[in-house]
PDB file of N, CA and C in Angstrom:
ATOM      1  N   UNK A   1      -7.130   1.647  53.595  1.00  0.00           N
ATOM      2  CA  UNK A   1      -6.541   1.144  52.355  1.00  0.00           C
ATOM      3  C   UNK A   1      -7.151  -0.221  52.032  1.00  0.00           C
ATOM      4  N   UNK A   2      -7.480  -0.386  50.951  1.00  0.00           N
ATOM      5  CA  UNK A   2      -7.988  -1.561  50.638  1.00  0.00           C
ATOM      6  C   UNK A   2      -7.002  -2.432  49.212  1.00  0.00           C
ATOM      7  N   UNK A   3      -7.241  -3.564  49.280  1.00  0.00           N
ATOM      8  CA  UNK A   3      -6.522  -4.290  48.218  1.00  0.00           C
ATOM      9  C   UNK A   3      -6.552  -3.653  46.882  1.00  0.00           C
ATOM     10  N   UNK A   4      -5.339  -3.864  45.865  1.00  0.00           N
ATOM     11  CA  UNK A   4      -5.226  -2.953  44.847  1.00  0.00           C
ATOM     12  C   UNK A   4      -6.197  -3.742  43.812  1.00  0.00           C
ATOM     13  N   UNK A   5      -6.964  -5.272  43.866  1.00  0.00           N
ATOM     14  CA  UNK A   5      -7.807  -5.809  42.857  1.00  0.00           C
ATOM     15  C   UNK A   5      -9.019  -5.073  42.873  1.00  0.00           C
ATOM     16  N   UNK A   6      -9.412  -4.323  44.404  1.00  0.00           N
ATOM     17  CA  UNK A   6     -10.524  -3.879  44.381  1.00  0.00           C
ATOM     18  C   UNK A   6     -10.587  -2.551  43.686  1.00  0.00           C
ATOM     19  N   UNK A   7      -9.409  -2.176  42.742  1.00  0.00           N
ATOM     20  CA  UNK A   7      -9.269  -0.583  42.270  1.00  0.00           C
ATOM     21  C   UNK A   7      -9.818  -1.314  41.126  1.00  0.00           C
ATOM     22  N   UNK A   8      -9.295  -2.155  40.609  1.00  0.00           N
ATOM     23  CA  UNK A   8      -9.656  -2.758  39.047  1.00  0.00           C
ATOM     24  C   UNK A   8     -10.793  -3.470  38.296  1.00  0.00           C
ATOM     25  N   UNK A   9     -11.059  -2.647  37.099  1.00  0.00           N
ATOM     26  CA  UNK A   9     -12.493  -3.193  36.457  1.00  0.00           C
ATOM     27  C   UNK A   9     -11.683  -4.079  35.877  1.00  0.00           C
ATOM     28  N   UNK A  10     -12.052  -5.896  35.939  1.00  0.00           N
ATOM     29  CA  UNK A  10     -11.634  -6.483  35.206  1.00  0.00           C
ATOM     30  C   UNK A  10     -12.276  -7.118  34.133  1.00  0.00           C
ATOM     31  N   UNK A  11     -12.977  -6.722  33.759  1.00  0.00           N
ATOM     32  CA  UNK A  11     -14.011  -6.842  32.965  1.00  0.00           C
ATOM     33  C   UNK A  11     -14.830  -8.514  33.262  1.00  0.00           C
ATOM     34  N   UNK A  12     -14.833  -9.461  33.820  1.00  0.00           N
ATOM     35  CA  UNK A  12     -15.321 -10.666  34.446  1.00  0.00           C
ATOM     36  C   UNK A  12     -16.711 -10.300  34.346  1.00  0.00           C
ATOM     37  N   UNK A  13     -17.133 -11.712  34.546  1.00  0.00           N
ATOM     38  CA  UNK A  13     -18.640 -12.133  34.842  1.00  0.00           C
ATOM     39  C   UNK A  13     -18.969 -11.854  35.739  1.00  0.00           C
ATOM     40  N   UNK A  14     -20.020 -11.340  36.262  1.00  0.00           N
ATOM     41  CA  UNK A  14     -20.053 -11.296  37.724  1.00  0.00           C
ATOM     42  C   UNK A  14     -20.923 -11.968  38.151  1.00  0.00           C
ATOM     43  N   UNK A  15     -20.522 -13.472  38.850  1.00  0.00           N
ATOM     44  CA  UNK A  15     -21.405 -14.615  38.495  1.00  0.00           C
ATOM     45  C   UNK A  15     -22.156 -14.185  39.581  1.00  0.00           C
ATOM     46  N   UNK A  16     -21.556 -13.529  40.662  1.00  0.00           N
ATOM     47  CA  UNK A  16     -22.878 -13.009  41.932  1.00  0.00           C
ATOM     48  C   UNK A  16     -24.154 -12.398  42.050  1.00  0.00           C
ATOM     49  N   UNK A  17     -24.170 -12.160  40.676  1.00  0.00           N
ATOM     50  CA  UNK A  17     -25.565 -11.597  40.316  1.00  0.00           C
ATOM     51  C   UNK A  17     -26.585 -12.555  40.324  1.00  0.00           C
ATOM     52  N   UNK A  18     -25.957 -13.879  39.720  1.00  0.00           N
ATOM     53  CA  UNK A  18     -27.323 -15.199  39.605  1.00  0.00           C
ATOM     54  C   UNK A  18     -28.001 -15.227  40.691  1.00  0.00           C
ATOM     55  N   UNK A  19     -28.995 -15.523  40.727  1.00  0.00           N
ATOM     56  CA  UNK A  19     -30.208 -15.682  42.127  1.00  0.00           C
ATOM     57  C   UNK A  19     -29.687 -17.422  42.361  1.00  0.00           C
ATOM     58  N   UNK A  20     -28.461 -17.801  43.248  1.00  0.00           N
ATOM     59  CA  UNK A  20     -27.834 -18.724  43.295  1.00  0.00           C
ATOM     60  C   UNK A  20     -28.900 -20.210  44.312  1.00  0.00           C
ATOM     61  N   UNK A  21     -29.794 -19.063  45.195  1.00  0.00           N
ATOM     62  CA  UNK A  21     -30.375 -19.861  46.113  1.00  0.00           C
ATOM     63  C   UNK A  21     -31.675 -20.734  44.598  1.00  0.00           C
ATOM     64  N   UNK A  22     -31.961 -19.573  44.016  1.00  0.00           N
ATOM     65  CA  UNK A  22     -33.304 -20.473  42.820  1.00  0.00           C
ATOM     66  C   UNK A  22     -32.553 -21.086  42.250  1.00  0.00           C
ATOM     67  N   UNK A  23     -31.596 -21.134  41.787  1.00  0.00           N
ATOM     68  CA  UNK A  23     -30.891 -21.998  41.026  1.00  0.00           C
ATOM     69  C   UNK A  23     -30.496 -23.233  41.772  1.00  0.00           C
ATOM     70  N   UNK A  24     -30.271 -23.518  42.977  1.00  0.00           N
ATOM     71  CA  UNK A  24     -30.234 -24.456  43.889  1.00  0.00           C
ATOM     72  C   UNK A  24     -31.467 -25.197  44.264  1.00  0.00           C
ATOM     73  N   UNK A  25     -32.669 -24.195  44.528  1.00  0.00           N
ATOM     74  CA  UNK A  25     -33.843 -24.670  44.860  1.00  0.00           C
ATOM     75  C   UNK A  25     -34.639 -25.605  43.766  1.00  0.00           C
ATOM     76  N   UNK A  26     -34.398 -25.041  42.752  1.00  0.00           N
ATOM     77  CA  UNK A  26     -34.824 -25.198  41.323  1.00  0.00           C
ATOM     78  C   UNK A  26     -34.335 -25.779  40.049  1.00  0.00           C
ATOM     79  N   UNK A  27     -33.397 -25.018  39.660  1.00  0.00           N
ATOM     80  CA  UNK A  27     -32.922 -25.972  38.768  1.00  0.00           C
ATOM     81  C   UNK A  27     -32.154 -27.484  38.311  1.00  0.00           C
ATOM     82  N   UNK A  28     -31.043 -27.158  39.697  1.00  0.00           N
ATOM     83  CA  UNK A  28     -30.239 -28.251  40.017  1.00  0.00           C
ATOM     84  C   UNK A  28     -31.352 -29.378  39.732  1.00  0.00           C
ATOM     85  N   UNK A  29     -32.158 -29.343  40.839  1.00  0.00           N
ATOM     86  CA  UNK A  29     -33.216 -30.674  40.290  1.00  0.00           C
ATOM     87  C   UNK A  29     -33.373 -30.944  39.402  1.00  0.00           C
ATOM     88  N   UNK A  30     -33.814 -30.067  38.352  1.00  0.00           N
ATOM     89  CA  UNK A  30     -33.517 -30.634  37.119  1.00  0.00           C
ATOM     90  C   UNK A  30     -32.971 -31.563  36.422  1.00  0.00           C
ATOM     91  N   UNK A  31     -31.320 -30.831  36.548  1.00  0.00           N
ATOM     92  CA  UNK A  31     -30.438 -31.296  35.940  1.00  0.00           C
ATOM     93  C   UNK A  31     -30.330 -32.632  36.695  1.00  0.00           C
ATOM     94  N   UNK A  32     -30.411 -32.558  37.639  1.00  0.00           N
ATOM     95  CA  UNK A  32     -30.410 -34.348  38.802  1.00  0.00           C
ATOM     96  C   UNK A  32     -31.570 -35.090  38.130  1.00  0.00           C
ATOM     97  N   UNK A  33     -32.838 -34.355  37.478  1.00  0.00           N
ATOM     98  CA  UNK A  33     -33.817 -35.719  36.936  1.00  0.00           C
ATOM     99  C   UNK A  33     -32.896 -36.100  35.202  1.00  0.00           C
ATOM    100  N   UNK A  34     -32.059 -35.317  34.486  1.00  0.00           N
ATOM    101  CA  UNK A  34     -31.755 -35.431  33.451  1.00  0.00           C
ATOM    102  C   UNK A  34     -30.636 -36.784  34.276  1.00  0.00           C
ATOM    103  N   UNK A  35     -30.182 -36.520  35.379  1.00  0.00           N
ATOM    104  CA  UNK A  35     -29.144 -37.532  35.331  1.00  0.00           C
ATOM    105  C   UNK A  35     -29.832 -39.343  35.508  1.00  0.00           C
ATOM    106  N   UNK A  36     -30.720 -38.929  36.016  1.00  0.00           N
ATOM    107  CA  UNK A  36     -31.652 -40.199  36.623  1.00  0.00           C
ATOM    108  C   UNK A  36     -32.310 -40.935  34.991  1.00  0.00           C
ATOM    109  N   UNK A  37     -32.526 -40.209  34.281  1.00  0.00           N
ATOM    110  CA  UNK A  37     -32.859 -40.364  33.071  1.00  0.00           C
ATOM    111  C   UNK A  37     -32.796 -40.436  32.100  1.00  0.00           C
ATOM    112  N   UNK A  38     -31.374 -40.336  32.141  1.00  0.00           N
ATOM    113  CA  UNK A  38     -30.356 -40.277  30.878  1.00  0.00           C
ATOM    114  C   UNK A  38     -29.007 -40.401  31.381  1.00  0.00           C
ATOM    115  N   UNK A  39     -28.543 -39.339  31.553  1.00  0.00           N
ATOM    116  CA  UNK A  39     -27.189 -39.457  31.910  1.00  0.00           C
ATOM    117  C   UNK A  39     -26.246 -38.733  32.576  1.00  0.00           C
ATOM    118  N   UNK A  40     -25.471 -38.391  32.765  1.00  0.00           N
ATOM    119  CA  UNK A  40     -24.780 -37.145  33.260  1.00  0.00           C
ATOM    120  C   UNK A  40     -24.308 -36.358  32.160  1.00  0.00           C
ATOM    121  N   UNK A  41     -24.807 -34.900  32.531  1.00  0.00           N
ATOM    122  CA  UNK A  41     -24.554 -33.807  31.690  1.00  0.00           C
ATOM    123  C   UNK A  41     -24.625 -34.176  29.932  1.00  0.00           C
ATOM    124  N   UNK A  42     -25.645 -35.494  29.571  1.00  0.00           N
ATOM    125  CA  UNK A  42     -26.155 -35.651  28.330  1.00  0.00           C
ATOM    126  C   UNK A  42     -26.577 -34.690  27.653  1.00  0.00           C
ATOM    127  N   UNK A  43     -26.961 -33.353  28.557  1.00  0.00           N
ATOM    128  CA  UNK A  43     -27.899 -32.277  27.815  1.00  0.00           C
ATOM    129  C   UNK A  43     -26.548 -31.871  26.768  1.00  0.00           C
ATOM    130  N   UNK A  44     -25.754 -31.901  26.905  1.00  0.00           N
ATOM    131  CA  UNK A  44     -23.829 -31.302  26.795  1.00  0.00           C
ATOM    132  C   UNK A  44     -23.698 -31.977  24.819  1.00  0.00           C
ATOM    133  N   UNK A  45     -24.546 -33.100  24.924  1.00  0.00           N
ATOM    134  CA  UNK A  45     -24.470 -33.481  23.251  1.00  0.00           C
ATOM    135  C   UNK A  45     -25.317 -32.606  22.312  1.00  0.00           C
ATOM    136  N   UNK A  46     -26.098 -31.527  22.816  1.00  0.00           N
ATOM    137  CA  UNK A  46     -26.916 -31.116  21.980  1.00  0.00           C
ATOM    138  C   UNK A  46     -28.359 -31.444  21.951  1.00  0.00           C
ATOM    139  N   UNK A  47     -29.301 -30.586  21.351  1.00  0.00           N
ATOM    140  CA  UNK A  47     -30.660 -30.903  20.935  1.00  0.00           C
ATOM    141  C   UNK A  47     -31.073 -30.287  19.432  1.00  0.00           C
ATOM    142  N   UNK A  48     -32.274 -31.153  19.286  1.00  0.00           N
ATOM    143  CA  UNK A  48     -33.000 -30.195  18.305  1.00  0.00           C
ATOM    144  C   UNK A  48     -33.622 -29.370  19.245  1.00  0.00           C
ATOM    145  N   UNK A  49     -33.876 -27.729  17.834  1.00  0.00           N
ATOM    146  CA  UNK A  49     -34.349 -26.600  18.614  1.00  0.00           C
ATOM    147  C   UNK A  49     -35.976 -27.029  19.035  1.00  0.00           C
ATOM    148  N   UNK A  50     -36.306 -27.578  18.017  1.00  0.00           N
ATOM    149  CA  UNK A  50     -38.179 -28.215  18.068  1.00  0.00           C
ATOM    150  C   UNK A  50     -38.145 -28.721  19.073  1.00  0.00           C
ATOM    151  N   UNK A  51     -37.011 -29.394  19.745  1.00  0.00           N
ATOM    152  CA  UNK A  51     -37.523 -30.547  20.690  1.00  0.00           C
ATOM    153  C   UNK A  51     -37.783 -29.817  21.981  1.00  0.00           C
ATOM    154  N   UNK A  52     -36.308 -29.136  21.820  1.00  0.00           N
ATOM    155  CA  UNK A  52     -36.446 -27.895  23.127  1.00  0.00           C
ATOM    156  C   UNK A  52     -37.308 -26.684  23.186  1.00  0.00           C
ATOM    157  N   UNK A  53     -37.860 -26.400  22.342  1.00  0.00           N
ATOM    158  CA  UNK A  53     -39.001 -25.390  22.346  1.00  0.00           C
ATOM    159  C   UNK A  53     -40.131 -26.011  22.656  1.00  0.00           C
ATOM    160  N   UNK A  54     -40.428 -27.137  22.049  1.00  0.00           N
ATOM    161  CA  UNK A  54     -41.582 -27.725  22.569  1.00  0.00           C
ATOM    162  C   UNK A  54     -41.781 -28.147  24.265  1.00  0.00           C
ATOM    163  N   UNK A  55     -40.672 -28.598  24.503  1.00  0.00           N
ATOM    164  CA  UNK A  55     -40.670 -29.460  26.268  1.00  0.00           C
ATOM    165  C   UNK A  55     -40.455 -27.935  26.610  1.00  0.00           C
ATOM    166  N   UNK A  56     -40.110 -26.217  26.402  1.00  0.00           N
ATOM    167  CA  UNK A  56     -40.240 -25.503  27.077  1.00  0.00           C
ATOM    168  C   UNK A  56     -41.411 -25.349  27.258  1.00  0.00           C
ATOM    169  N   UNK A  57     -42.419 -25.129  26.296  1.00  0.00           N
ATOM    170  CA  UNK A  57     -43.606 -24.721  26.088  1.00  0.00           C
ATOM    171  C   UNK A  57     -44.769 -25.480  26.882  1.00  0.00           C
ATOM    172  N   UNK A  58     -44.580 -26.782  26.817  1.00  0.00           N
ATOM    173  CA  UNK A  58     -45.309 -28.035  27.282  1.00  0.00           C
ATOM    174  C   UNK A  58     -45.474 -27.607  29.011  1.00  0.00           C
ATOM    175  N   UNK A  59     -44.366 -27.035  29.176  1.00  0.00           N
ATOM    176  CA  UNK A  59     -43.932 -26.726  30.979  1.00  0.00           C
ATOM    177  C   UNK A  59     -44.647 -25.734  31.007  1.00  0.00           C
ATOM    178  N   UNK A  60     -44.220 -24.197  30.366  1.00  0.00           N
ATOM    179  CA  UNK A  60     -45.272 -23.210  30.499  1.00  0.00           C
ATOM    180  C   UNK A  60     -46.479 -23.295  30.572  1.00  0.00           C
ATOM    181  N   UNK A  61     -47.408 -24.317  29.804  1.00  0.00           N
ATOM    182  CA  UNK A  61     -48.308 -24.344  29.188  1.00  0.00           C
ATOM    183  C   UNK A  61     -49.136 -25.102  30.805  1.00  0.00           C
ATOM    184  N   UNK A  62     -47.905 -26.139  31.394  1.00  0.00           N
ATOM    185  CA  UNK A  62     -48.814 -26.611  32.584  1.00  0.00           C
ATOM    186  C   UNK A  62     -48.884 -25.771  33.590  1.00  0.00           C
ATOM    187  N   UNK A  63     -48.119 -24.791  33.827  1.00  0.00           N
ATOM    188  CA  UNK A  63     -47.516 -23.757  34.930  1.00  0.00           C
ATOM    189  C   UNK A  63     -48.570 -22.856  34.714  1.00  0.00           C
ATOM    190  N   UNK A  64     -48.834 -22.364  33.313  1.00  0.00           N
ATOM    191  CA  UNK A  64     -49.824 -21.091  33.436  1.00  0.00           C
ATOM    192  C   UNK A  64     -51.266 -21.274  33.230  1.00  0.00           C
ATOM    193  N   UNK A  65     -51.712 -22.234  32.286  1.00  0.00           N
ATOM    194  CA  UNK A  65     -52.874 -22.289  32.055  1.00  0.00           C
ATOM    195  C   UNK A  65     -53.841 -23.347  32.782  1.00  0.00           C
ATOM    196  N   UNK A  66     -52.479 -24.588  33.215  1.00  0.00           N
ATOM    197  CA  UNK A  66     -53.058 -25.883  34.004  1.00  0.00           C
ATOM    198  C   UNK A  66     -52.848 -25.377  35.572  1.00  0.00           C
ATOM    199  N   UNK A  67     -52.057 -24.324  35.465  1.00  0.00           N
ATOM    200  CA  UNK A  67     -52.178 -24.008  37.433  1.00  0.00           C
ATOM    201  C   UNK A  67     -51.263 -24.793  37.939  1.00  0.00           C
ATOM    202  N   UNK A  68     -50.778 -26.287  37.358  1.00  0.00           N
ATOM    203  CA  UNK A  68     -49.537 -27.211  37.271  1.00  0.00           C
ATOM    204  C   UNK A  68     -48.426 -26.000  38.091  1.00  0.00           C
ATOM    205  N   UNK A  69     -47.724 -26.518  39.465  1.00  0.00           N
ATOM    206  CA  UNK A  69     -46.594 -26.434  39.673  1.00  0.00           C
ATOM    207  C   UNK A  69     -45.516 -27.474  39.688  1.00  0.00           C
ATOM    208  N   UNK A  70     -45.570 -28.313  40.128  1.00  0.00           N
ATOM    209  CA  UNK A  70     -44.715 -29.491  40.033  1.00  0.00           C
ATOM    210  C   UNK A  70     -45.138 -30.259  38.815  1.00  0.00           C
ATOM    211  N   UNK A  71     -44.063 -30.900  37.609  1.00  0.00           N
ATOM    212  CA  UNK A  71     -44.655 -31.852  36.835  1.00  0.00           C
ATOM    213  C   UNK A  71     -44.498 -33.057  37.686  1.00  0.00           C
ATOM    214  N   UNK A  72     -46.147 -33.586  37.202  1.00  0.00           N
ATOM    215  CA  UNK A  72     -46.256 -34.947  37.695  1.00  0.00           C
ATOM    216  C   UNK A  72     -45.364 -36.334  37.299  1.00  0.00           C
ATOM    217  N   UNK A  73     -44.858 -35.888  35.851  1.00  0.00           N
ATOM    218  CA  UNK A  73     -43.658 -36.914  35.316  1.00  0.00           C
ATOM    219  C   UNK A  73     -42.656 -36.483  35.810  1.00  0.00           C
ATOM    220  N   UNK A  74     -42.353 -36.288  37.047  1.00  0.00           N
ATOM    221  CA  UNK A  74     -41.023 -35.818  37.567  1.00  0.00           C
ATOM    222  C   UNK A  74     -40.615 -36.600  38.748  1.00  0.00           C
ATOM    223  N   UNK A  75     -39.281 -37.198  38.448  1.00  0.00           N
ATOM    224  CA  UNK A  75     -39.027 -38.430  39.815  1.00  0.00           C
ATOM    225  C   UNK A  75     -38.179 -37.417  40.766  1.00  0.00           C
ATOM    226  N   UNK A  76     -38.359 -36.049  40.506  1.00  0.00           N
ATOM    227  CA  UNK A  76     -37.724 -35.744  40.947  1.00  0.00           C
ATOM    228  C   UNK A  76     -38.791 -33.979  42.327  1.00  0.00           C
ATOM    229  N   UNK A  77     -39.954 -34.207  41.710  1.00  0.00           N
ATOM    230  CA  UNK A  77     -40.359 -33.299  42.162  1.00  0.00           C
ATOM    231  C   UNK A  77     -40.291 -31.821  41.605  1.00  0.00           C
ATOM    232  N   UNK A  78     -39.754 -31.906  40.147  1.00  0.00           N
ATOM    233  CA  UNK A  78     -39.495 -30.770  39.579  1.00  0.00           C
ATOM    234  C   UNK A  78     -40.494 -29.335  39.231  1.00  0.00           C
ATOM    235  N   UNK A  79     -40.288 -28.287  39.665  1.00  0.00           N
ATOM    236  CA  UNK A  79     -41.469 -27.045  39.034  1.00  0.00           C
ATOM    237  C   UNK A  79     -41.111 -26.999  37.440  1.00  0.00           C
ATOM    238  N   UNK A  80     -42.713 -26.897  37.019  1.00  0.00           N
ATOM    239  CA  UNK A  80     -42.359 -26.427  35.410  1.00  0.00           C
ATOM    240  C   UNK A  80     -41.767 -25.427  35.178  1.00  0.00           C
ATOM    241  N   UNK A  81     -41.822 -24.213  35.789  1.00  0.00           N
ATOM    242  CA  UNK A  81     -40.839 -23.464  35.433  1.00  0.00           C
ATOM    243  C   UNK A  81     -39.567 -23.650  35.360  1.00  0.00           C
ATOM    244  N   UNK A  82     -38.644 -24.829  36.121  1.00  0.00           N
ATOM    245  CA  UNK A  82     -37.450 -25.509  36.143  1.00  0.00           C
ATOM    246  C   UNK A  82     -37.002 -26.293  35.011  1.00  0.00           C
ATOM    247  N   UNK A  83     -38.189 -26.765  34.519  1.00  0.00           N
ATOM    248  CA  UNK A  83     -37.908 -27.203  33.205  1.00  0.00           C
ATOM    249  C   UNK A  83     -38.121 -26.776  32.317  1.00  0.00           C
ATOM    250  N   UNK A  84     -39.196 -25.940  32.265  1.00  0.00           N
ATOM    251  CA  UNK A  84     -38.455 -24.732  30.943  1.00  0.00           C
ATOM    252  C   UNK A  84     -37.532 -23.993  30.748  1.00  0.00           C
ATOM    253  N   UNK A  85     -37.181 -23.617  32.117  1.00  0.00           N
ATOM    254  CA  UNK A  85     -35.698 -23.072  31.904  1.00  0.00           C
ATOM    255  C   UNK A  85     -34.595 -23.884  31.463  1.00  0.00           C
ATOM    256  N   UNK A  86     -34.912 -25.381  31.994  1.00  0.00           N
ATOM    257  CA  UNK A  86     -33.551 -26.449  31.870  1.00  0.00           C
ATOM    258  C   UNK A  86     -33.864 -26.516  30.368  1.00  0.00           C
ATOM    259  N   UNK A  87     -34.721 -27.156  29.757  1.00  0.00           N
ATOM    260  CA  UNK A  87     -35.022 -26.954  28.057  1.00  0.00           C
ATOM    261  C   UNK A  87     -34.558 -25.510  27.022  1.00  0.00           C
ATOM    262  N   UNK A  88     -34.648 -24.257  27.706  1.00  0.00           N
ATOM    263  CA  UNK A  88     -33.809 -23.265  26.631  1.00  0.00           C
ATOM    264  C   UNK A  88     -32.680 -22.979  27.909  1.00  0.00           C
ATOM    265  N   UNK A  89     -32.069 -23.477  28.524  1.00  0.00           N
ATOM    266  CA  UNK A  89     -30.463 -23.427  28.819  1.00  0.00           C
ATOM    267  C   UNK A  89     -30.165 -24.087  27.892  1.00  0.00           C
ATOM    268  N   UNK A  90     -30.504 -25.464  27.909  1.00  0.00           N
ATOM    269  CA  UNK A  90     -30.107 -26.543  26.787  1.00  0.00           C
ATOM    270  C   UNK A  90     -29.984 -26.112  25.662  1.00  0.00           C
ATOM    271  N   UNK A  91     -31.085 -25.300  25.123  1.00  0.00           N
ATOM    272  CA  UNK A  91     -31.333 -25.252  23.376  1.00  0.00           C
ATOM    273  C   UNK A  91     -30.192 -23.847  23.613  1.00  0.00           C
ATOM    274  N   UNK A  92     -29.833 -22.903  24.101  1.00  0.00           N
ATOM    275  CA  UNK A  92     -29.016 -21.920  24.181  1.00  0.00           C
ATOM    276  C   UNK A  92     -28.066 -22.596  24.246  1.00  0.00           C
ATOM    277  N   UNK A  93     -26.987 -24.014  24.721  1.00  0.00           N
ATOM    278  CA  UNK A  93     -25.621 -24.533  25.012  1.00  0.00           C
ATOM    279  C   UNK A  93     -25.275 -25.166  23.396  1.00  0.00           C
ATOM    280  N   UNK A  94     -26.799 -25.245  22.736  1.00  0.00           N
ATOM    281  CA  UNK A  94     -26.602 -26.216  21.806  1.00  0.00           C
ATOM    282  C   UNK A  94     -26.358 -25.453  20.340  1.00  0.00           C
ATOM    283  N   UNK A  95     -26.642 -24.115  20.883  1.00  0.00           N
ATOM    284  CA  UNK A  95     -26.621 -22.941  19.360  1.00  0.00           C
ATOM    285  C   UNK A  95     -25.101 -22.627  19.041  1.00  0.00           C
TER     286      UNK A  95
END
């Protein structure tokens, strides 16, 4: 017999799906250089979409074509792919 929650679809997120370790490895940093550099959870006021499409792109652009894994403007040691993702999380919180 097992617990009666485990009979029920409750329709929830099922946040266990996130790849929690990349998101630890990876992004968090991020968000820790946004704090070093602005502020805490500043991303939370909004952006322009230009601004955030561009700083996504800028990251891709060093990641795929420059071979760039870590940006070098990063006090934090950040992968570009970390910050393109942190740039359209942002522009997605801000729609």
């Amino acid at each position: 017999m097992t617990a009666p929650k485990n009979n029920i679809e409750e329709g929830k997120p099922r946040v266990s799906l996130l790849p929690l370790d990349i998101l630890t490895k990876y992004i968090v940093p991020a968000y820790e250089e946004g704090v070093q550099k602005y502020a805490r959870e500043s991303w939370r006021g909004g952006f322009k979409t230009s601004i955030m499409i561009d700083a996504a792109l800028r990251h891709i652009i060093a990641f795929y074509y420059h071979k760039e894994d870590i940006d070098s403007d990063s006090p934090v040691g950040k992968h570009h792919l970390a910050g393109a993702v942190f740039s359209l999380l942002s522009l997605l919180h801000s729609l």
